[in-house]
Protein backbone atom coordinates (compact mmCIF):
# COMPACT_ATOMS: atom_id res chain seq x y z
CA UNK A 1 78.37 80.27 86.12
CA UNK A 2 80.47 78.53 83.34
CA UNK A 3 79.43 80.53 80.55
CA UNK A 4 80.53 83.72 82.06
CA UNK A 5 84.16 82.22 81.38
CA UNK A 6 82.98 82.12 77.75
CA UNK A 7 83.26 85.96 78.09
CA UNK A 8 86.74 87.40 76.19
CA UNK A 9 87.86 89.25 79.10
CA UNK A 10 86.35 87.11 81.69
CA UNK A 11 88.51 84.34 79.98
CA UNK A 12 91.76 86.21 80.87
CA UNK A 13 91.28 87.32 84.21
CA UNK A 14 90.45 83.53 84.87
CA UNK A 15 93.70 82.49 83.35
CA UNK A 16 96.29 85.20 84.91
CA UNK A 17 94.14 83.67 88.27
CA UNK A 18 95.54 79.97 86.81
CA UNK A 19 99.36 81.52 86.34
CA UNK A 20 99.01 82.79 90.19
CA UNK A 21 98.09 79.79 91.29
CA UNK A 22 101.32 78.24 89.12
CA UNK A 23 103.10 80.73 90.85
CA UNK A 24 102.10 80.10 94.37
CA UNK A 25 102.71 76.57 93.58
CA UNK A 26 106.13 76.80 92.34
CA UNK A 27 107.26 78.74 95.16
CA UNK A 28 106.49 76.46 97.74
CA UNK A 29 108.87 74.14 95.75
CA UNK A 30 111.69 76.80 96.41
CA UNK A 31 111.77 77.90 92.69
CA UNK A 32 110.97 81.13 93.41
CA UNK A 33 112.20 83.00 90.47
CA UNK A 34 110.26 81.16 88.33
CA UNK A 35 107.41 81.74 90.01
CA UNK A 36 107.86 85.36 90.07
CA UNK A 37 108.54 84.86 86.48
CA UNK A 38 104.90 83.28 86.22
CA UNK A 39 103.47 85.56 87.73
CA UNK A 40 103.93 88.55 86.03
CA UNK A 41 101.83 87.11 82.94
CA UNK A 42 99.02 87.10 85.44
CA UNK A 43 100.28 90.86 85.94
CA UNK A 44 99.89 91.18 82.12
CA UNK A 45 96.19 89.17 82.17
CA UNK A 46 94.99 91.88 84.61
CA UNK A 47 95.86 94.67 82.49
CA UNK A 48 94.29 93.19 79.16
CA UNK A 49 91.21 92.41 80.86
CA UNK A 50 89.86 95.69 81.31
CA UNK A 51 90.75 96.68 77.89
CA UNK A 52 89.31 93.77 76.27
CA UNK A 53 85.95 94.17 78.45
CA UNK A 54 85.50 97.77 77.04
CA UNK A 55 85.99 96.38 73.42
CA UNK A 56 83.69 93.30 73.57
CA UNK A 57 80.18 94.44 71.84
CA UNK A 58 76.83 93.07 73.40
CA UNK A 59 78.56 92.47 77.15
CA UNK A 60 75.38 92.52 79.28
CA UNK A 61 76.12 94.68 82.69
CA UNK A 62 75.19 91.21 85.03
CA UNK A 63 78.86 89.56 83.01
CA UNK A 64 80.23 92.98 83.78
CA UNK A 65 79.56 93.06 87.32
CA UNK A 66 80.76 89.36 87.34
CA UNK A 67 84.02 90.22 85.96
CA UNK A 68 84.71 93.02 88.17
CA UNK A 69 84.16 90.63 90.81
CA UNK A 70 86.36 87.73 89.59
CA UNK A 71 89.54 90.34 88.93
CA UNK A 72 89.27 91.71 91.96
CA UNK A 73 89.60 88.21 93.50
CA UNK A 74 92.34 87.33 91.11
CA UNK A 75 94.47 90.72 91.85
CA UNK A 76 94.41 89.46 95.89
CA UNK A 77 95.87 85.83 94.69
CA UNK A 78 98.54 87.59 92.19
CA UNK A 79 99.04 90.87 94.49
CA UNK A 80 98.96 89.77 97.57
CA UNK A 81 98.58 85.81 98.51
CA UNK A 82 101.43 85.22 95.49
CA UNK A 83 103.65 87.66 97.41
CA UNK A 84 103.06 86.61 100.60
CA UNK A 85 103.99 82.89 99.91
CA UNK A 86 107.27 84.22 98.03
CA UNK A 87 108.07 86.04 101.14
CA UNK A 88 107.60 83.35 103.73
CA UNK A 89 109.80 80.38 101.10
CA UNK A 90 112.64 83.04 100.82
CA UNK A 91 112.84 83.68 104.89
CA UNK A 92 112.60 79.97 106.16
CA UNK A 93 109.16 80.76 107.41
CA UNK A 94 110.08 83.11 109.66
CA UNK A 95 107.67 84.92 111.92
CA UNK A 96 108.79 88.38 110.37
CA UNK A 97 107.06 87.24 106.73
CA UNK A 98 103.59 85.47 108.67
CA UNK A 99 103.21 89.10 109.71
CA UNK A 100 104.19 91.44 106.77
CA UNK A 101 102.33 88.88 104.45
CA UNK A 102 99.22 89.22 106.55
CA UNK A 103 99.51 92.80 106.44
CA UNK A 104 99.97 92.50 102.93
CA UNK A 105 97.09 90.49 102.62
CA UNK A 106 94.85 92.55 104.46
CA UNK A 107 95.42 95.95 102.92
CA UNK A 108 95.08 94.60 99.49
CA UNK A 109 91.61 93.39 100.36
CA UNK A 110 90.69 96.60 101.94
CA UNK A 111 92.37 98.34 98.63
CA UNK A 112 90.11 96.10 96.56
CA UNK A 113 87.16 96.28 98.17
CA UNK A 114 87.38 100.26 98.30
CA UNK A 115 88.01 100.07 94.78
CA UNK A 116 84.90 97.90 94.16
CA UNK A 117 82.85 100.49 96.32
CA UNK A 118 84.02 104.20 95.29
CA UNK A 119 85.97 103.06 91.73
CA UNK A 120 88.40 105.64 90.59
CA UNK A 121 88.50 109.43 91.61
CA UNK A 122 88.77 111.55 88.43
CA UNK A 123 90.05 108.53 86.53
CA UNK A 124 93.11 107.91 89.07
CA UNK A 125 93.48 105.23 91.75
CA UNK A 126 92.89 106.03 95.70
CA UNK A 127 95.79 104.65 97.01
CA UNK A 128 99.00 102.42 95.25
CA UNK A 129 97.03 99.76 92.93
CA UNK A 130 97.78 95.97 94.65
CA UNK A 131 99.24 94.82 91.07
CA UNK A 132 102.26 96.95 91.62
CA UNK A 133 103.56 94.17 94.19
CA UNK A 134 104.13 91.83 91.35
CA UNK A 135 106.47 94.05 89.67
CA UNK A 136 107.98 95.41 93.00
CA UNK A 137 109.05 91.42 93.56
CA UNK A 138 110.09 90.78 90.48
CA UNK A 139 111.94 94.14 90.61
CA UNK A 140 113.61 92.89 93.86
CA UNK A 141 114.50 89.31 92.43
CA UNK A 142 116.67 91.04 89.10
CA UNK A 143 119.04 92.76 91.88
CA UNK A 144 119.09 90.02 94.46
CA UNK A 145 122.28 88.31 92.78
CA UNK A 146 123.89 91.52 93.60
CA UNK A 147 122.85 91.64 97.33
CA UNK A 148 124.17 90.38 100.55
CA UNK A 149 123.04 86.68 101.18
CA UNK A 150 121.25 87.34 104.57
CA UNK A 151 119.86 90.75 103.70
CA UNK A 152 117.22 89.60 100.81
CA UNK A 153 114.06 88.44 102.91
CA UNK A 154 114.82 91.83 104.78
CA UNK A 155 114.73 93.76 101.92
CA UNK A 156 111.64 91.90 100.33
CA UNK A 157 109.63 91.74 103.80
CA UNK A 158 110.16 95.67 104.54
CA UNK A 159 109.26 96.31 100.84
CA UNK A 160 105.90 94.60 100.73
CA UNK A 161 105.49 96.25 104.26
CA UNK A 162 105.85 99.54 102.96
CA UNK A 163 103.88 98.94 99.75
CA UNK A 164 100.67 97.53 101.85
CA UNK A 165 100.82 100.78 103.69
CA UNK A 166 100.45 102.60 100.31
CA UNK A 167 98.08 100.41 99.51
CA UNK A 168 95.43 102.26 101.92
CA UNK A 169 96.88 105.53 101.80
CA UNK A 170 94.84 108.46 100.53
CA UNK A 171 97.77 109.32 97.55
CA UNK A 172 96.36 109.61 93.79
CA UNK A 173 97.66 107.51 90.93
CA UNK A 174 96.98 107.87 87.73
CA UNK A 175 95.79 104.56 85.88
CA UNK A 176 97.64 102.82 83.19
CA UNK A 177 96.46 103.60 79.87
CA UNK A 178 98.15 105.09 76.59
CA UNK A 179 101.62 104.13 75.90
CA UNK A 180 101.68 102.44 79.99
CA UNK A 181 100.72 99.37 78.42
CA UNK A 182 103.88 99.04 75.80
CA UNK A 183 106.14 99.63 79.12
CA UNK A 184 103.91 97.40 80.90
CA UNK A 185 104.40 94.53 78.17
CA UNK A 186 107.85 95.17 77.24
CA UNK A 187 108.61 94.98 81.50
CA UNK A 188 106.85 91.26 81.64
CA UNK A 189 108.39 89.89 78.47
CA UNK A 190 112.05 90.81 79.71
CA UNK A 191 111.83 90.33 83.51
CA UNK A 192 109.98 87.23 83.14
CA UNK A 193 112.85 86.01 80.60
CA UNK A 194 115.77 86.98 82.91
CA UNK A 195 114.05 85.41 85.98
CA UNK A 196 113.00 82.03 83.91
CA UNK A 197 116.91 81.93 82.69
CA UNK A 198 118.65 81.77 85.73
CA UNK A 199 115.95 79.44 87.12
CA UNK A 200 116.31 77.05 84.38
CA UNK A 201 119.98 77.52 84.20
């Protein structure tokens, strides 16, 4: 089982899994804006991984099917435990995030395992891809300075509500490729600066 992590792309997705876990662990410390911060490298693992898997000569289809496998398990840590956690340090544990972050963690593993079982539908997604809750957060963190002190966990809890409903939905999205990963890239390296400044600050 250890040599499959001897595998390029296999090697990433097990190190953006390593940054969620970072993550998870940062938030329960209440530094939750560097643990977003975190996080969204493991947002950046997950979309190298695919690219470098397609590029790696010789892969035999068993590391393949492994790899599919181990980032699907590392999208529900990043994409859905991660956010779940965030939500339930930023509300005091309130009974309103135990619910929206099992929701959340439920549709993503439905989303996933869909994915794993009908894969893409004239190369576009079947419902909102779980990695967009990493951004979404982060998204939400960069404006949260701006916001009314009580109303964050609110807004955060009924975003991740509505984005686990997407999740399942039967909407197309077209998958990142092309120029996508520039923006994707250039969006990590500058929210994950911001969000590691005021943190360390």
């Amino acid at each position: 089982m250890i040599r499959q992590l001897a595998d390029p792309a296999n090697a990433i997705t097990a190190t953006g899994l390593i940054l969620s876990v970072m993550g998870i662990y940062l938030a329960a410390s209440g530094r939750t804006e560097l643990a977003v911060a975190v996080v969204l490298w493991a947002l950046l693992a997950d979309h190298l991984d695919g690219v470098v898997a397609a590029r790696t000569q010789g892969r035999s289809p068993e590391t393949g099917k492994i790899g599919k496998s181990l980032d699907s398990l590392a999208d529900l840590v990043s994409a859905a435990v991660f956010p779940a956690v965030v939500l339930v340090e930023v509300s005091g544990g309130s009974p309103m995030s135990a619910f929206v972050g099992s929701i959340l963690v439920v549709a993503s593993a439905l989303r996933l395992s869909y994915f794993n079982a009908f894969g893409l539908a004239d190369g576009q997604f079947i419902g909102v891809p779980t990695t967009y809750a990493v951004p979404l957060t982060a998204v939400l963190f960069l404006v949260r300075p701006s916001l009314p002190a009580g109303g964050f966990p609110v807004l955060l809890g009924g975003a991740l509500l509505l984005l686990a409903v997407a999740h399942v939905l039967p909407i197309r999205i077209p998958r990142t490729q092309g120029y996508m990963y520039a923006v994707v890239v250039s969006y990590v390296v500058v929210a994950s600066g911001v969000l590691a400044a005021r943190d360390l600050i």
